[in-house]
C-alpha atoms as a PDB file:
ATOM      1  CA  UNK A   1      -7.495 -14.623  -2.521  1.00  0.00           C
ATOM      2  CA  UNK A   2      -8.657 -11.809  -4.758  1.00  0.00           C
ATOM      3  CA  UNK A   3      -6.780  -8.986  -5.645  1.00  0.00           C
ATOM      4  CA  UNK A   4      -8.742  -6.243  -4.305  1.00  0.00           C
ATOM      5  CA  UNK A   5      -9.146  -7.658  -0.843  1.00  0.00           C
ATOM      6  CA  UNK A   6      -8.580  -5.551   2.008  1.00  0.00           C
ATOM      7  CA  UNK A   7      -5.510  -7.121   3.325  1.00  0.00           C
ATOM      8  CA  UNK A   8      -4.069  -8.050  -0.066  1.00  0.00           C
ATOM      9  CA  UNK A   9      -3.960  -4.165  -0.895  1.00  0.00           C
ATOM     10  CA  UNK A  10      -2.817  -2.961   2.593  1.00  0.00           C
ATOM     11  CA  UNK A  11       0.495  -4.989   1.907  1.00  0.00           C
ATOM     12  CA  UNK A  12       0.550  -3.769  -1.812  1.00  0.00           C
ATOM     13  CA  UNK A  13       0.732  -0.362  -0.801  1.00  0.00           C
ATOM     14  CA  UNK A  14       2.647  -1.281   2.322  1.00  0.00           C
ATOM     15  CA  UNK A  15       5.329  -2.626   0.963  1.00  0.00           C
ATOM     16  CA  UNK A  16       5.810  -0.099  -1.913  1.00  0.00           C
ATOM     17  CA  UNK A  17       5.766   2.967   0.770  1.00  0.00           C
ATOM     18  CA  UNK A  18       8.260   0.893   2.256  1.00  0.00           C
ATOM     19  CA  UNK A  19      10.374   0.610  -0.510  1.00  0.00           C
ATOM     20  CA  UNK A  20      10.412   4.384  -0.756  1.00  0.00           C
ATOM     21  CA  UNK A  21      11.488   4.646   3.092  1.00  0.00           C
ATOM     22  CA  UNK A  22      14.072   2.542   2.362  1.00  0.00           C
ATOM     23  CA  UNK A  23      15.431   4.489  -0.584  1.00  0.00           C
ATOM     24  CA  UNK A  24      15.043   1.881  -3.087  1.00  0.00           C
ATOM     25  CA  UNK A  25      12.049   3.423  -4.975  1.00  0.00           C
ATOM     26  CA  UNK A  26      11.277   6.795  -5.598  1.00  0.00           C
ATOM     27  CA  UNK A  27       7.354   7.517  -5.585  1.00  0.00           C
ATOM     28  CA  UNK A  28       5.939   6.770  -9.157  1.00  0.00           C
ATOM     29  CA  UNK A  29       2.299   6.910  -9.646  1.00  0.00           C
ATOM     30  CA  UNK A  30       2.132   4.772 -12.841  1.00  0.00           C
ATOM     31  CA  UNK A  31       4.221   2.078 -10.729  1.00  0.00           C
ATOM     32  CA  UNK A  32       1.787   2.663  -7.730  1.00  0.00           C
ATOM     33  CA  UNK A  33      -0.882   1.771  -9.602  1.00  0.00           C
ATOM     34  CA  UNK A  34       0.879  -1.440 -11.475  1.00  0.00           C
ATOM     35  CA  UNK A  35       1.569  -2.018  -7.218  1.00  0.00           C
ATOM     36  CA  UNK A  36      -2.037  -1.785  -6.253  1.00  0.00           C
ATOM     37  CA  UNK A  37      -3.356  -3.683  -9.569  1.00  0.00           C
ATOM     38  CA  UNK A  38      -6.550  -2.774 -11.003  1.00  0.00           C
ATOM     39  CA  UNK A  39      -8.428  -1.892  -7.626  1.00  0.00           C
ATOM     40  CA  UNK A  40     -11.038   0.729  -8.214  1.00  0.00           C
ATOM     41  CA  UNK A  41     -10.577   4.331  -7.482  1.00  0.00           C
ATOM     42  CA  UNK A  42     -13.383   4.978  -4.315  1.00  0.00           C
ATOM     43  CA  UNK A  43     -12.583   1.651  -2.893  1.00  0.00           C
ATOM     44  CA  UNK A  44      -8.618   2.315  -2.854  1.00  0.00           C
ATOM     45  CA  UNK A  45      -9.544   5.900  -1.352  1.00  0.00           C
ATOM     46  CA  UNK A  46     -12.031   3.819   1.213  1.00  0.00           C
ATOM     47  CA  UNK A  47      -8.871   1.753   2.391  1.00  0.00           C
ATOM     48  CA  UNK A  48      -6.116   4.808   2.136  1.00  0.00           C
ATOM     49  CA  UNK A  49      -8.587   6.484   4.300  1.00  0.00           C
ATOM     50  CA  UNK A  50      -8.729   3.530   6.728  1.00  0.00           C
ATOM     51  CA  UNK A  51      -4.883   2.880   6.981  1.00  0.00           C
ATOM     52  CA  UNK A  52      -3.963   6.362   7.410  1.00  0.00           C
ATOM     53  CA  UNK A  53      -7.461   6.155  10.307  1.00  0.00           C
ATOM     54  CA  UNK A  54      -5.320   3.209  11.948  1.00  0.00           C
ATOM     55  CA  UNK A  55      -1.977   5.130  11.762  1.00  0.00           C
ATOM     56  CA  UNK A  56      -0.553   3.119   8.868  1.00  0.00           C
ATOM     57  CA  UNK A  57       0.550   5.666   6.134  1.00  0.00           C
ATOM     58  CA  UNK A  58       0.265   9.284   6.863  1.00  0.00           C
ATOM     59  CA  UNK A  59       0.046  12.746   4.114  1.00  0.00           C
ATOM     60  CA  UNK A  60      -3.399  12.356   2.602  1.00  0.00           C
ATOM     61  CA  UNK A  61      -6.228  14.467   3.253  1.00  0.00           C
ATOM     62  CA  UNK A  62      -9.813  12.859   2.250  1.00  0.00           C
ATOM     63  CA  UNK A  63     -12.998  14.430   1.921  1.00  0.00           C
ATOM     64  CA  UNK A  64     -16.673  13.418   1.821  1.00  0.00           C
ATOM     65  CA  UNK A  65     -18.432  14.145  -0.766  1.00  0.00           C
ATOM     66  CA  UNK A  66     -22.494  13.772  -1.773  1.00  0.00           C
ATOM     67  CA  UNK A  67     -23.556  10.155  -0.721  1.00  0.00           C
ATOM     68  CA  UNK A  68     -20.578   9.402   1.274  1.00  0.00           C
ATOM     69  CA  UNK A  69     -18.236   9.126  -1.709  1.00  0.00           C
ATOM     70  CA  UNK A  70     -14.170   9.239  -0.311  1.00  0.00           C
ATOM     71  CA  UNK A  71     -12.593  11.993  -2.778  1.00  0.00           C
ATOM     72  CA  UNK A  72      -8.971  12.243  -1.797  1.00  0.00           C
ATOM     73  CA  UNK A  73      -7.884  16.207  -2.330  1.00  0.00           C
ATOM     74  CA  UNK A  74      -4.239  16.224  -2.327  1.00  0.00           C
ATOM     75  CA  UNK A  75      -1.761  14.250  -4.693  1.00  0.00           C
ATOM     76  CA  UNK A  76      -1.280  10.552  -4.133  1.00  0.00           C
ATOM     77  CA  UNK A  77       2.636  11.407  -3.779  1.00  0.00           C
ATOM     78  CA  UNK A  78       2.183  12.978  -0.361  1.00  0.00           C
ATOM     79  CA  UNK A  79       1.386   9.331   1.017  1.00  0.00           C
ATOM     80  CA  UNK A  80       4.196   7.756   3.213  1.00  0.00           C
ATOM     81  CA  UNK A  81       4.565   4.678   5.533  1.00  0.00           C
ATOM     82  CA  UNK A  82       4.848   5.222   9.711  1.00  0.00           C
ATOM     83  CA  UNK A  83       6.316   3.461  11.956  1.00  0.00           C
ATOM     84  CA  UNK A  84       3.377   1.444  12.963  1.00  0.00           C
ATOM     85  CA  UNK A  85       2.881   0.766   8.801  1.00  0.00           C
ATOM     86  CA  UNK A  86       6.379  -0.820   9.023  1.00  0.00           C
ATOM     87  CA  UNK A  87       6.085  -2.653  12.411  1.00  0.00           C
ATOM     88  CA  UNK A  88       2.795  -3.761  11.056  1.00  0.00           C
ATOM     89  CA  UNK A  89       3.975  -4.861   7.346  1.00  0.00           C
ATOM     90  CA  UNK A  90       6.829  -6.830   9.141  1.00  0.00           C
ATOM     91  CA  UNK A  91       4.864  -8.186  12.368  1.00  0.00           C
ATOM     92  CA  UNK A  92       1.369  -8.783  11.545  1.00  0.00           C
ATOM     93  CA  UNK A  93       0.955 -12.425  10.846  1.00  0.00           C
ATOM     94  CA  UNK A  94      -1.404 -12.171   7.562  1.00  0.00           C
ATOM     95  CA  UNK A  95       0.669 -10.045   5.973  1.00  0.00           C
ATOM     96  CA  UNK A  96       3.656 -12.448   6.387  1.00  0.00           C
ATOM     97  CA  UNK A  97       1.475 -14.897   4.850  1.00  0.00           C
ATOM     98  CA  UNK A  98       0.977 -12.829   1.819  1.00  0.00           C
ATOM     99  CA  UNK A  99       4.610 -11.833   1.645  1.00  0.00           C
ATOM    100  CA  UNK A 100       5.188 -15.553   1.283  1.00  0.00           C
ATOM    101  CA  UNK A 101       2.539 -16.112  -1.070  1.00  0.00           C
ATOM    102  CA  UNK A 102       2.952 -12.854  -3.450  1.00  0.00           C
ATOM    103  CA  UNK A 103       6.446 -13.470  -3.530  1.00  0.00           C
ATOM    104  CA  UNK A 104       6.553 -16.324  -5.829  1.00  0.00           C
ATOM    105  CA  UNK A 105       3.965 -14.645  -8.172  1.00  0.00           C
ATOM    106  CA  UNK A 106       5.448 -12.183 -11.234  1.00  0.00           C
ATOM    107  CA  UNK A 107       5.059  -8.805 -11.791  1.00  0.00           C
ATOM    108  CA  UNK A 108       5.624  -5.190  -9.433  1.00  0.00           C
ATOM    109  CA  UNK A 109       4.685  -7.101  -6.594  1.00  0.00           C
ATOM    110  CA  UNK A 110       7.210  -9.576  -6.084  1.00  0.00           C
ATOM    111  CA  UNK A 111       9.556  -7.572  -7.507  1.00  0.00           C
ATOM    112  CA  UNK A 112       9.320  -4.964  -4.584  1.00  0.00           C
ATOM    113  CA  UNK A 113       8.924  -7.561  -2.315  1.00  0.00           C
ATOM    114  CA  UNK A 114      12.574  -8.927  -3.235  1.00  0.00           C
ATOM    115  CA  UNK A 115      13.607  -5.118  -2.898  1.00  0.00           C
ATOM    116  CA  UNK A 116      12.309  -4.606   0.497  1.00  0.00           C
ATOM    117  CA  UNK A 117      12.796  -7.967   2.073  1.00  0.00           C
ATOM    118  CA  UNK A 118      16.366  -9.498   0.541  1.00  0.00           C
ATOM    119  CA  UNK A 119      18.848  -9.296   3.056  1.00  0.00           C
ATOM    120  CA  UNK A 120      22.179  -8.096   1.320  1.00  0.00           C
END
């Protein structure tokens, strides 16, 4: 499974918007980007714009520019999780899959996902 596939950074950025809901993480870009790991820029605008299209994340404001480039205008910081993001993060049954398979890897990843999923 490569890092930059579709579903493998939906729950990357899932998960670390849903550490922020949670109050466990304060928005960092530097960390976001450690999250979303190495995915280039107009393809992670291609799927921000897509999740926040299927109600996912909400706060970002995307423009087309000349050839159909996605330029996001506003600052990556205004991005949060909705409901649905959640519901879908904890529901959907290829993102449990990744949960269980990202979780025993190292790094920002599976340290969030300890964050956000350990019962306490």
């Amino acid at each position: 499974m490569a890092k930059d596939d579709y579903d493998v950074v939906v729950f990357r950025i899932l998960v670390y918007l849903y550490a922020i809901f949670k109050g466990k993480q304060i928005f960092d870009q530097h960390i976001f980007l450690k999250v979303i790991s190495k995915v280039e820029e107009d393809y992670l605008y291609r799927v921000l714009e897509m999740m926040q299209s299927e109600g996912l994340i909400e706060g970002l404001q995307f423009r087309k520019a000349w050839g159909g480039v996605v330029i996001l205008i506003n600052d990556l910081d205004d991005i949060s999780i909705t409901s649905d993001g959640i519901h879908y993060l904890l529901e959907n049954s290829r993102m449990k899959k990744l949960k269980d398979f990202l979780s025993g890897q190292t790094g920002a990843i599976a340290s969030l996902i300890q964050l956000v999923f350990t019962v306490v």
